[in-house]
Protein backbone atom coordinates (compact mmCIF):
# COMPACT_ATOMS: atom_id res chain seq x y z
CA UNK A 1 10.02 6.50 -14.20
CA UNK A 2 7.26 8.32 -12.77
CA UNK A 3 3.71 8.99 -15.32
CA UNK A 4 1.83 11.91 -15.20
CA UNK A 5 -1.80 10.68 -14.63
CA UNK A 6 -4.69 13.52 -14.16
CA UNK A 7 -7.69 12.46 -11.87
CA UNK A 8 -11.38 11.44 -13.61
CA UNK A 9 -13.95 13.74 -12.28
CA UNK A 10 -16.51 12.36 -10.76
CA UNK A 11 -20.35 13.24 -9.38
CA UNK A 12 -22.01 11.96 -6.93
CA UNK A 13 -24.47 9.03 -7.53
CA UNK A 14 -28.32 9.72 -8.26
CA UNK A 15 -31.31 8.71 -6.32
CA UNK A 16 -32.78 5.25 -7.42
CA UNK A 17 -29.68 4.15 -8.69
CA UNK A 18 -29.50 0.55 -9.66
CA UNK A 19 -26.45 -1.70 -10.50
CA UNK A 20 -25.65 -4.46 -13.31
CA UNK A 21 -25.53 -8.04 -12.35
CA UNK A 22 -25.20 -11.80 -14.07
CA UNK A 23 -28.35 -12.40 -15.49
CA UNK A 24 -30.22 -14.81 -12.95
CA UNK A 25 -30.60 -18.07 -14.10
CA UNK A 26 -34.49 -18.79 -15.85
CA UNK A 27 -35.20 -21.19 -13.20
CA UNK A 28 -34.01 -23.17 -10.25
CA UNK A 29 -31.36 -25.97 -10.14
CA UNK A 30 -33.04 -29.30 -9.32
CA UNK A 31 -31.40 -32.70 -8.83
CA UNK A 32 -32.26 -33.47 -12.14
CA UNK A 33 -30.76 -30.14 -13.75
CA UNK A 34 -28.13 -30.70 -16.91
CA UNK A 35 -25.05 -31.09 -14.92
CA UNK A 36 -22.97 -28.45 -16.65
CA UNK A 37 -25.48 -25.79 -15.14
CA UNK A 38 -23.65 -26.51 -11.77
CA UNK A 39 -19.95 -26.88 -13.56
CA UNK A 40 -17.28 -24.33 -13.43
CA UNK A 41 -16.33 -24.01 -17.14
CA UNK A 42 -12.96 -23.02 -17.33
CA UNK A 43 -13.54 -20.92 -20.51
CA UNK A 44 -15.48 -18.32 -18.54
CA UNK A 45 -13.77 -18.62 -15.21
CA UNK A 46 -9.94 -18.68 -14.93
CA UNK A 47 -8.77 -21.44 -12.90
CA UNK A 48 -6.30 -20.85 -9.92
CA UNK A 49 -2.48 -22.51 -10.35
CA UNK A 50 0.40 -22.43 -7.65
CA UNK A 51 3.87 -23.99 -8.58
CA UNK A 52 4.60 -27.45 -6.43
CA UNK A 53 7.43 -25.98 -4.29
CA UNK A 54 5.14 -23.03 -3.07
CA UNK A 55 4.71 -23.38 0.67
CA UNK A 56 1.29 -24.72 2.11
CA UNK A 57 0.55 -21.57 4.13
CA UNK A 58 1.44 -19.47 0.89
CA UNK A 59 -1.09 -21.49 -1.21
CA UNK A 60 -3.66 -21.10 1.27
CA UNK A 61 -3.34 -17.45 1.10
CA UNK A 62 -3.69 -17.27 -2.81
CA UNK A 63 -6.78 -19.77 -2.13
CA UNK A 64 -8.43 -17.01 0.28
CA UNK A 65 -7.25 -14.17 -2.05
CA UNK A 66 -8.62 -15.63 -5.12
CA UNK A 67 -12.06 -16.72 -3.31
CA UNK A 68 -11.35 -20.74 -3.98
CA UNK A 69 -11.05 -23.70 -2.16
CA UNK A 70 -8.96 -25.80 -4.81
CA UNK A 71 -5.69 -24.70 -6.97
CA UNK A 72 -4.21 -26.75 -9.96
CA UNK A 73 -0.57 -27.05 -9.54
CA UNK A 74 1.62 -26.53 -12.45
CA UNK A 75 4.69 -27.03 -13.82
CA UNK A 76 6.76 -25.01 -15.54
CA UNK A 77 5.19 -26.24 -18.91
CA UNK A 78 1.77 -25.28 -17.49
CA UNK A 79 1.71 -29.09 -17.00
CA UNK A 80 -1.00 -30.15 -14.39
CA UNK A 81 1.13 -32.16 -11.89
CA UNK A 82 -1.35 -32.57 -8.74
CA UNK A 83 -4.48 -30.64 -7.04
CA UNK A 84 -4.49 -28.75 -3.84
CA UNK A 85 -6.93 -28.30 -1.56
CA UNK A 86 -7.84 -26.14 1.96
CA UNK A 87 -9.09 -29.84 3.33
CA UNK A 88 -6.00 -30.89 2.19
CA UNK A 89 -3.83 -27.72 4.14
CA UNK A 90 -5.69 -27.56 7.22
CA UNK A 91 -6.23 -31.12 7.23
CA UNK A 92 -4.35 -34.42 9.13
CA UNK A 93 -2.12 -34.46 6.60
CA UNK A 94 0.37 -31.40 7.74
CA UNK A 95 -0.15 -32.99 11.16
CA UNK A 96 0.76 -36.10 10.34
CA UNK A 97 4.18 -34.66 8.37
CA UNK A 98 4.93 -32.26 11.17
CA UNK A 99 4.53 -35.18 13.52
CA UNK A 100 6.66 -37.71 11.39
CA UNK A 101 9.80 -35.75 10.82
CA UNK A 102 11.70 -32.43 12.09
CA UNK A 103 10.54 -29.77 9.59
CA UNK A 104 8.15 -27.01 10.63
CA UNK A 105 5.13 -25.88 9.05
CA UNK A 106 6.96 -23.62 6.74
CA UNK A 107 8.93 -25.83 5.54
CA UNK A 108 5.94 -27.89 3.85
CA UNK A 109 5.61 -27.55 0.14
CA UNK A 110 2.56 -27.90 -1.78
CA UNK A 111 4.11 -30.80 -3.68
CA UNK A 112 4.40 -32.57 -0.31
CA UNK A 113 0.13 -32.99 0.57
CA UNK A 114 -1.38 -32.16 -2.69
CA UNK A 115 -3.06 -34.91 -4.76
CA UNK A 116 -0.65 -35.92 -6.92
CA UNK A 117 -1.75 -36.83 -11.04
CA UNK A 118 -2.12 -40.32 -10.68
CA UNK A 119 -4.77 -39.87 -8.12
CA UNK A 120 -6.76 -37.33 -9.48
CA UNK A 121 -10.06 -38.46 -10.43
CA UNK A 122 -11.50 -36.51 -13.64
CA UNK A 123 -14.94 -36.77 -15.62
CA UNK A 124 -15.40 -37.02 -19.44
CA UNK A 125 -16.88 -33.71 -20.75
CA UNK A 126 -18.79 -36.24 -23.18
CA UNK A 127 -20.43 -37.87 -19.78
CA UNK A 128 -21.10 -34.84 -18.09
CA UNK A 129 -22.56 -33.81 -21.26
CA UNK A 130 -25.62 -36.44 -20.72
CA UNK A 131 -25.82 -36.11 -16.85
CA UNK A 132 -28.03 -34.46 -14.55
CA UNK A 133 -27.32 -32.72 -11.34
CA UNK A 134 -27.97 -35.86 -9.10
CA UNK A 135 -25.21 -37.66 -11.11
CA UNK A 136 -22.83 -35.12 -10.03
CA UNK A 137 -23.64 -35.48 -5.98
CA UNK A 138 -23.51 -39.01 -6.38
CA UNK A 139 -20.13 -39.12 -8.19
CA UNK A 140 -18.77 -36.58 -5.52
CA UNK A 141 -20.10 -39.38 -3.25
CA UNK A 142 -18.43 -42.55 -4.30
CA UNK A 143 -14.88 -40.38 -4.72
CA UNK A 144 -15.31 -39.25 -1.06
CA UNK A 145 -14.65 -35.75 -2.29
CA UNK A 146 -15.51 -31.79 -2.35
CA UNK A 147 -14.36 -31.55 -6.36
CA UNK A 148 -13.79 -33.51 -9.40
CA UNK A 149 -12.03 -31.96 -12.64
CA UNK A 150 -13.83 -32.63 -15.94
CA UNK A 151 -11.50 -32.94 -19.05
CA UNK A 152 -11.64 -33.58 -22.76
CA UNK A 153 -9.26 -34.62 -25.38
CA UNK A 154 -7.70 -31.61 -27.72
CA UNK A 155 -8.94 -31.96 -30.91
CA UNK A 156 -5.62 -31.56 -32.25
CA UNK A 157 -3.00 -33.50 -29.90
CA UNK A 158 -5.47 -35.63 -28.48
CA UNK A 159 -4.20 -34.61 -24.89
CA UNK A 160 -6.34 -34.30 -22.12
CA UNK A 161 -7.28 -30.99 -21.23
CA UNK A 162 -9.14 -29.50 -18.36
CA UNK A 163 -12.07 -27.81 -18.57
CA UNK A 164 -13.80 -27.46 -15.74
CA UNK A 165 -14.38 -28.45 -12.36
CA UNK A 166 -17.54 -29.16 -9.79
CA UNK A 167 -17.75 -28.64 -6.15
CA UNK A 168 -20.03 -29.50 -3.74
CA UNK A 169 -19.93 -25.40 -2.22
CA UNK A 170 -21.12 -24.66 -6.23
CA UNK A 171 -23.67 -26.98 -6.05
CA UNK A 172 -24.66 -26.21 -2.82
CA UNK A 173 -25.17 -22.79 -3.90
CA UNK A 174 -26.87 -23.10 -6.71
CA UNK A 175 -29.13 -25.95 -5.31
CA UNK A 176 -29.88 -24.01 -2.08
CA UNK A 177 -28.85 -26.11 0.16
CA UNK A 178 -25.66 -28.05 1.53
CA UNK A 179 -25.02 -31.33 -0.25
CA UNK A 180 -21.26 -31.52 1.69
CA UNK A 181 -22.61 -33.99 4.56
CA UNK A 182 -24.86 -36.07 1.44
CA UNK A 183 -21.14 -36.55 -0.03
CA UNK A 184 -18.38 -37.23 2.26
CA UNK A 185 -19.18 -39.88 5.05
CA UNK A 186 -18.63 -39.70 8.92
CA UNK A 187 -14.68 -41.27 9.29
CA UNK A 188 -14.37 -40.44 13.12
CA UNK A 189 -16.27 -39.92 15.98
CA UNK A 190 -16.19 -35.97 15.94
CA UNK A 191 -17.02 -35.99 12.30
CA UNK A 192 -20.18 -37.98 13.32
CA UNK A 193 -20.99 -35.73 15.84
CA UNK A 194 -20.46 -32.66 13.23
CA UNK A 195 -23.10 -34.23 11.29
CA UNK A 196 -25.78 -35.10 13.81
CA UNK A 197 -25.18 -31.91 15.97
């Protein structure tokens, strides 16, 4: 069924025009920042989800579409089953799979390199609550990873929820200045190389 819609006019825009924008933050982040001023809170930003039986390349695009470097997968029930990351898609770990059996890169399914529940490391909101910045980098340190979810019991059902993440690229940002090679350690030769080149 086809709508009638009429065009908005419009005008052309007027010398010394300005535009709106976040307000910037009263000061800079330091190492020793409240941790939640380098948190993504899930109330104000919508977290990314992909089903477990999307395919790898598929979730990758929605990752570059969406701007993010980490989805939630979900069940049916909205049920977080696992994590997904681009490390994890353009990692060893398709390589390894496409090397161990006969299916081609298609054929992998988030569900079959994502980080399943069990292995997901989360923070307490009620930790995070006390902790500086420099807690954060040093947390991301000892996991040996880019992001780590931060939950909190419903008040109601007492289930966890999630309700918010950190990454190192946020805190990077926000810190001015790349704390990636301060968290994850040199595994291989080339990585090593990476870091002193």
């Amino acid at each position: 069924m086809k709508r009638d819609f009429t065009a908005l006019s419009s005008t052309p825009l007027k010398l010394h025009a300005t535009f709106v924008h976040p307000p910037v933050p009263p000061e800079l982040i330091h190492l020793d920042s409240p941790s939640v001023t380098v948190m993504t809170d899930f109330k104000f930003v919508h977290p990314v989800t992909v089903s477990p039986e999307t395919g790898m390349d598929d979730a990758l695009g929605i990752m570059k579409t969406a701007g993010v470097r980490l989805l939630l997968v979900t069940n049916r029930l909205n049920e977080v089953v696992g994590i997904i990351t681009a490390n994890d898609i353009m990692g060893e770990r398709p390589i390894k799979i496409l090397g161990e059996t006969r299916v081609t890169r298609a054929d992998i399914k988030v569900s079959t390199i994502m980080t399943a529940q069990p292995d997901i490391p989360v923070l307490d909101m009620m930790s995070v609550r006390n902790a500086q910045v420099g807690h954060i980098i040093e947390t991301l340190h000892q996991l040996e990873r880019q992001h780590v979810l931060v939950v909190e019991a419903d008040r109601e059902t007492k289930a966890q929820r999630i309700v918010g993440m950190f990454s190192t690229s946020q805190i990077s940002k926000l810190l001015g200045r790349n704390v990636w090679d301060e968290v994850i350690p040199a595994h291989s030769l080339a990585e090593i190389v990476r870091q002193i080149g």
